[in-house]
Protein backbone atom coordinates (compact mmCIF):
# COMPACT_ATOMS: atom_id res chain seq x y z
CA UNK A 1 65.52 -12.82 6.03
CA UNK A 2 63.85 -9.48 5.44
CA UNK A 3 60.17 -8.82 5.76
CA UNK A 4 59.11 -5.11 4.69
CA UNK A 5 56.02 -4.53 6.30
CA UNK A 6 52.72 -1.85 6.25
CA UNK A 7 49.15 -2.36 7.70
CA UNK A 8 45.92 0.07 6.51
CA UNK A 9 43.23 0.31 9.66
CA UNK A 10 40.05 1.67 9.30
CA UNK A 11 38.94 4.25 10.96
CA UNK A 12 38.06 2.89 14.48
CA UNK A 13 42.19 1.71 14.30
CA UNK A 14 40.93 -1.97 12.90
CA UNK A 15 43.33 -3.42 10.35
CA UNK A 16 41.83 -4.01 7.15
CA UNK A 17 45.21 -4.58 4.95
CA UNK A 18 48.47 -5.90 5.63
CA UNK A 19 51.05 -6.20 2.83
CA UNK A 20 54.49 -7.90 3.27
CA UNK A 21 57.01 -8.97 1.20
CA UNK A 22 59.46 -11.22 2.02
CA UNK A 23 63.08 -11.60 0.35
CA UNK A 24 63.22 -14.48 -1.96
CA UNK A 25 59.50 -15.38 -1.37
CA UNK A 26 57.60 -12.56 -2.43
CA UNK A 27 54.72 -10.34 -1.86
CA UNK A 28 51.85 -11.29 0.36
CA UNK A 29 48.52 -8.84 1.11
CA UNK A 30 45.72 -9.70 3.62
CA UNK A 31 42.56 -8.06 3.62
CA UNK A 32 39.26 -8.31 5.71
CA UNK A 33 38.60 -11.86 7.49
CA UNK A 34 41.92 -13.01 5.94
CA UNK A 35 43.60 -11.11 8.45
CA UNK A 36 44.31 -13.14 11.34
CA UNK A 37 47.21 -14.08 13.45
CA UNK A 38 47.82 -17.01 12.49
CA UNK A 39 48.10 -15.81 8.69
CA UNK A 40 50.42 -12.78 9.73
CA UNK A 41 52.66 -15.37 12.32
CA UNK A 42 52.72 -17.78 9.39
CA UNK A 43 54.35 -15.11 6.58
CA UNK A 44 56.45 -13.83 9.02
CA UNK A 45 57.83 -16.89 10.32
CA UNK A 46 60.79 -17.06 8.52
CA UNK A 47 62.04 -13.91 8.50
CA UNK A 48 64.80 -12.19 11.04
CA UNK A 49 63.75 -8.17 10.54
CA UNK A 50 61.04 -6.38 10.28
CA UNK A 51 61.19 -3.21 8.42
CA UNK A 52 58.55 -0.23 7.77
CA UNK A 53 58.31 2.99 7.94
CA UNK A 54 57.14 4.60 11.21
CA UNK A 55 56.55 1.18 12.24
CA UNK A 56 57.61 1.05 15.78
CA UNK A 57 54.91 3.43 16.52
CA UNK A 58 52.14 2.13 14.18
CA UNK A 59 52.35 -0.63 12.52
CA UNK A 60 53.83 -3.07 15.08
CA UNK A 61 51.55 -1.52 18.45
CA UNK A 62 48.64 -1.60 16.13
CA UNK A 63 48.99 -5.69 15.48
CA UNK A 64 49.78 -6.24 19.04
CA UNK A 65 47.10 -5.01 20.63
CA UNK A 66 44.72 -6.11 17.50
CA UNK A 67 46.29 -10.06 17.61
CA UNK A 68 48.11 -10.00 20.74
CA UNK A 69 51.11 -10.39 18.82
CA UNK A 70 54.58 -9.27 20.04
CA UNK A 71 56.59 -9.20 16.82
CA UNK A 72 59.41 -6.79 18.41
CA UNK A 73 60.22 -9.51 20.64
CA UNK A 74 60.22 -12.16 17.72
CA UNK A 75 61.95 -9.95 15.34
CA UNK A 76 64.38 -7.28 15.01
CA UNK A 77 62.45 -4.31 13.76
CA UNK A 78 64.25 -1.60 11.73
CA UNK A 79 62.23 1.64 11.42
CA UNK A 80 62.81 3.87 8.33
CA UNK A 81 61.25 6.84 9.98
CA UNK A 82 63.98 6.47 12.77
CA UNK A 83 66.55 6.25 10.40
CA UNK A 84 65.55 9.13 8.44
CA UNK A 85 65.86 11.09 11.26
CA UNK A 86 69.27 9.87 12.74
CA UNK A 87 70.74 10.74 9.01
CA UNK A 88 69.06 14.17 9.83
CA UNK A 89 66.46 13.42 6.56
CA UNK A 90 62.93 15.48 6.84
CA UNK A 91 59.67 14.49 5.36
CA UNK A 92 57.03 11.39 5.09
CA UNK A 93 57.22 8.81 2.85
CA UNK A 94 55.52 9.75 0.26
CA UNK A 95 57.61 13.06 0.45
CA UNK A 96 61.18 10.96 0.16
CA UNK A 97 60.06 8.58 -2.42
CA UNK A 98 59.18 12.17 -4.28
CA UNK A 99 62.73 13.27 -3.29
CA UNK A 100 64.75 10.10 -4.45
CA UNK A 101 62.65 9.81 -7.96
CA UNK A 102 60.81 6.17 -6.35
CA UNK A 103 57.84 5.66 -8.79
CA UNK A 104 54.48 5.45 -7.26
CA UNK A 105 51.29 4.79 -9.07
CA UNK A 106 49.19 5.91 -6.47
CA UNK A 107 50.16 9.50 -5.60
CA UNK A 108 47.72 11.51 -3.54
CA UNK A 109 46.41 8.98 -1.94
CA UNK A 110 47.49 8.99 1.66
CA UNK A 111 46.23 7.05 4.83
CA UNK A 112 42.83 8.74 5.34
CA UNK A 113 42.19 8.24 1.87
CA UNK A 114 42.99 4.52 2.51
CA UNK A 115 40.58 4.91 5.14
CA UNK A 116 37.52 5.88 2.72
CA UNK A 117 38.79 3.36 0.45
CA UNK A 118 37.95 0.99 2.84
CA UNK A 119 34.45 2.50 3.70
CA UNK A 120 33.40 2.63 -0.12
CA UNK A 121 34.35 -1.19 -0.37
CA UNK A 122 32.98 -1.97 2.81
CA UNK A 123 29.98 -0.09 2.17
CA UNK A 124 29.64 -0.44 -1.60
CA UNK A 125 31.66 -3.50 -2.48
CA UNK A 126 33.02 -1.67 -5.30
CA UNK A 127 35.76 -3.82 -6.16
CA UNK A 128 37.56 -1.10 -7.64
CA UNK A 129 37.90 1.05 -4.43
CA UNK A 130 39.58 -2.37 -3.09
CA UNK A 131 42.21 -2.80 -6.26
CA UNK A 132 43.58 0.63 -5.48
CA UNK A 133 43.61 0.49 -1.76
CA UNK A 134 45.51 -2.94 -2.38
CA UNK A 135 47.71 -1.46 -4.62
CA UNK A 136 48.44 1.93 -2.69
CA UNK A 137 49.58 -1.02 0.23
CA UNK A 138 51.58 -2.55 -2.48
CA UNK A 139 53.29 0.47 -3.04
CA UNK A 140 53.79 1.36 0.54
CA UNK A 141 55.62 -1.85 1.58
CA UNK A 142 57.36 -2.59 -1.82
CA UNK A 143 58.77 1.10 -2.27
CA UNK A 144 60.57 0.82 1.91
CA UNK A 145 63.19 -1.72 0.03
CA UNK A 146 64.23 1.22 -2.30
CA UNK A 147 64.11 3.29 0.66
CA UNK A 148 65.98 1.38 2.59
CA UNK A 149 69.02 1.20 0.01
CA UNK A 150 69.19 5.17 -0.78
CA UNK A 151 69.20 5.19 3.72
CA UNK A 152 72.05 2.52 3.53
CA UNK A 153 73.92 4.08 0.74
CA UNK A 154 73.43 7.46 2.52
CA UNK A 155 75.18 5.58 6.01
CA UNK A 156 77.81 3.96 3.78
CA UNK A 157 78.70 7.68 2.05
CA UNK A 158 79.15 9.05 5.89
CA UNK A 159 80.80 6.39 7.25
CA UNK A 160 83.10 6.77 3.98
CA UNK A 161 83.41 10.30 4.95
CA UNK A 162 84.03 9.71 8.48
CA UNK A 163 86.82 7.39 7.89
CA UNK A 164 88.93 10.10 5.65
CA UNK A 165 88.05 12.34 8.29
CA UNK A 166 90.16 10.22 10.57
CA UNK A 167 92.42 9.14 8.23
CA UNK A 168 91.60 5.55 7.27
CA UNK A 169 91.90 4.45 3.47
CA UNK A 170 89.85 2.28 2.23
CA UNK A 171 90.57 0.27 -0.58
CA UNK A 172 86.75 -1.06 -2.28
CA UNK A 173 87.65 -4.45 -4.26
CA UNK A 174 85.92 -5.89 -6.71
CA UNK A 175 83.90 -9.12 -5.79
C-alpha cells in the first residue's frame, strides 16, 4: 500500500503538520502535540511506499532526525522531484500542478507562508490561520497522487515509444 506523504516545519525546522493519505484508508493530518512517533509509525504501518515530492531530501531527513525514525529503511520511498527530473520535467510543485491543470485551492501560498501560518496560530490561535495551513497540507499530499499518474503515464508513453523504436508491437487488451 501507498502512503503519499508531506510535513510543514516551522521555522527553527520543527514539524508542525504532517498529512498522509493512505490508499483505501484515507487522509490523516497531525498537527502540534499530536505529532509524535508513535502516531506517524502507527499510519504508516501498513503501507509498502512512501511517496512525496522532494521527499528524500526533506521530508523523510526532517522526521528522522525530529523522531529518530528511519522510514527509508522501513519503506520504499519514491520521490516525485527525482522523477521529474529523470523524465527531464522542470519546475516545483506548485509549478507542475499549474502545468497539468491539478486544482489547488490554496495558490500562493508556499512553504514560508506555511511557516507564518504557523506563527499567527501559534501566536494568535486564530483558528483560521490553522484551517488554511491544514488545508494547503491537504493539498500538498493529496495533489502527489495526480502527480504521480501524469509521471507514470509520461514513463508508460516513453517506454511505448521506446519499444517502436526497437521494433516491438504491443498489442493493449482490454481487461
Amino acid at each position: 500500500m501507498k502512503a503519499y506523504l508531506d510535513i510543514e516545519t516551522d521555522r527553527s525546522g520543527k514539524v508542525c503538520v504532517i498529512g498522509v493519505f493512505l490508499q483505501g484508508q484515507g487522509f490523516v493530518q497531525m498537527y502540534g502535540t499530536n505529532i509524535t512517533a508513535e502516531n506517524l509509525e502507527e499510519i504508516l504501518s501498513q503501507a509498502t511506499t512512501i511517496v512525496t515530492f522532494n521527499g528524500d531530501l526533506f521530508d523523510l531527513p526532517v522526521l528522522e532526525k525530529s523522531f529518530n525514525l528511519d522510514l527509508k529503511s522501513r519503506h520504499l520511498s519514491i520521490d516525485l522531484h527525482k522523477v521529474k527530473k529523470k523524465l527531464g520535467i522542470k519546475g516545483g510543485l506548485k509549478e507542475l500542478e499549474k502545468m497539468y491543470g491539478i486544482p489547488r485551492n490554496t495558490w500562493g501560498i508556499n512553504g514560508y507562508k506555511a511557516i507564518l501560518l504557523w506563527e499567527k496560530y501559534q501566536r494568535t490561535g486564530r483558528s483560521e490561520a490553522l484551517a488554511l495551513l491544514l488545508e494547503y497540507n491537504r493539498e500538498d499530499v493529496i495533489n502527489l497522487i495526480a502527480l504521480e499518474k501524469v509521471f507514470l503515464d509520461h514513463m508508460e508513453e516513453r517506454r511505448m515509444e521506446d519499444d517502436n523504436d526497437s521494433g516491438i508491437v504491443r498489442d493493449q487488451l482490454p481487461v
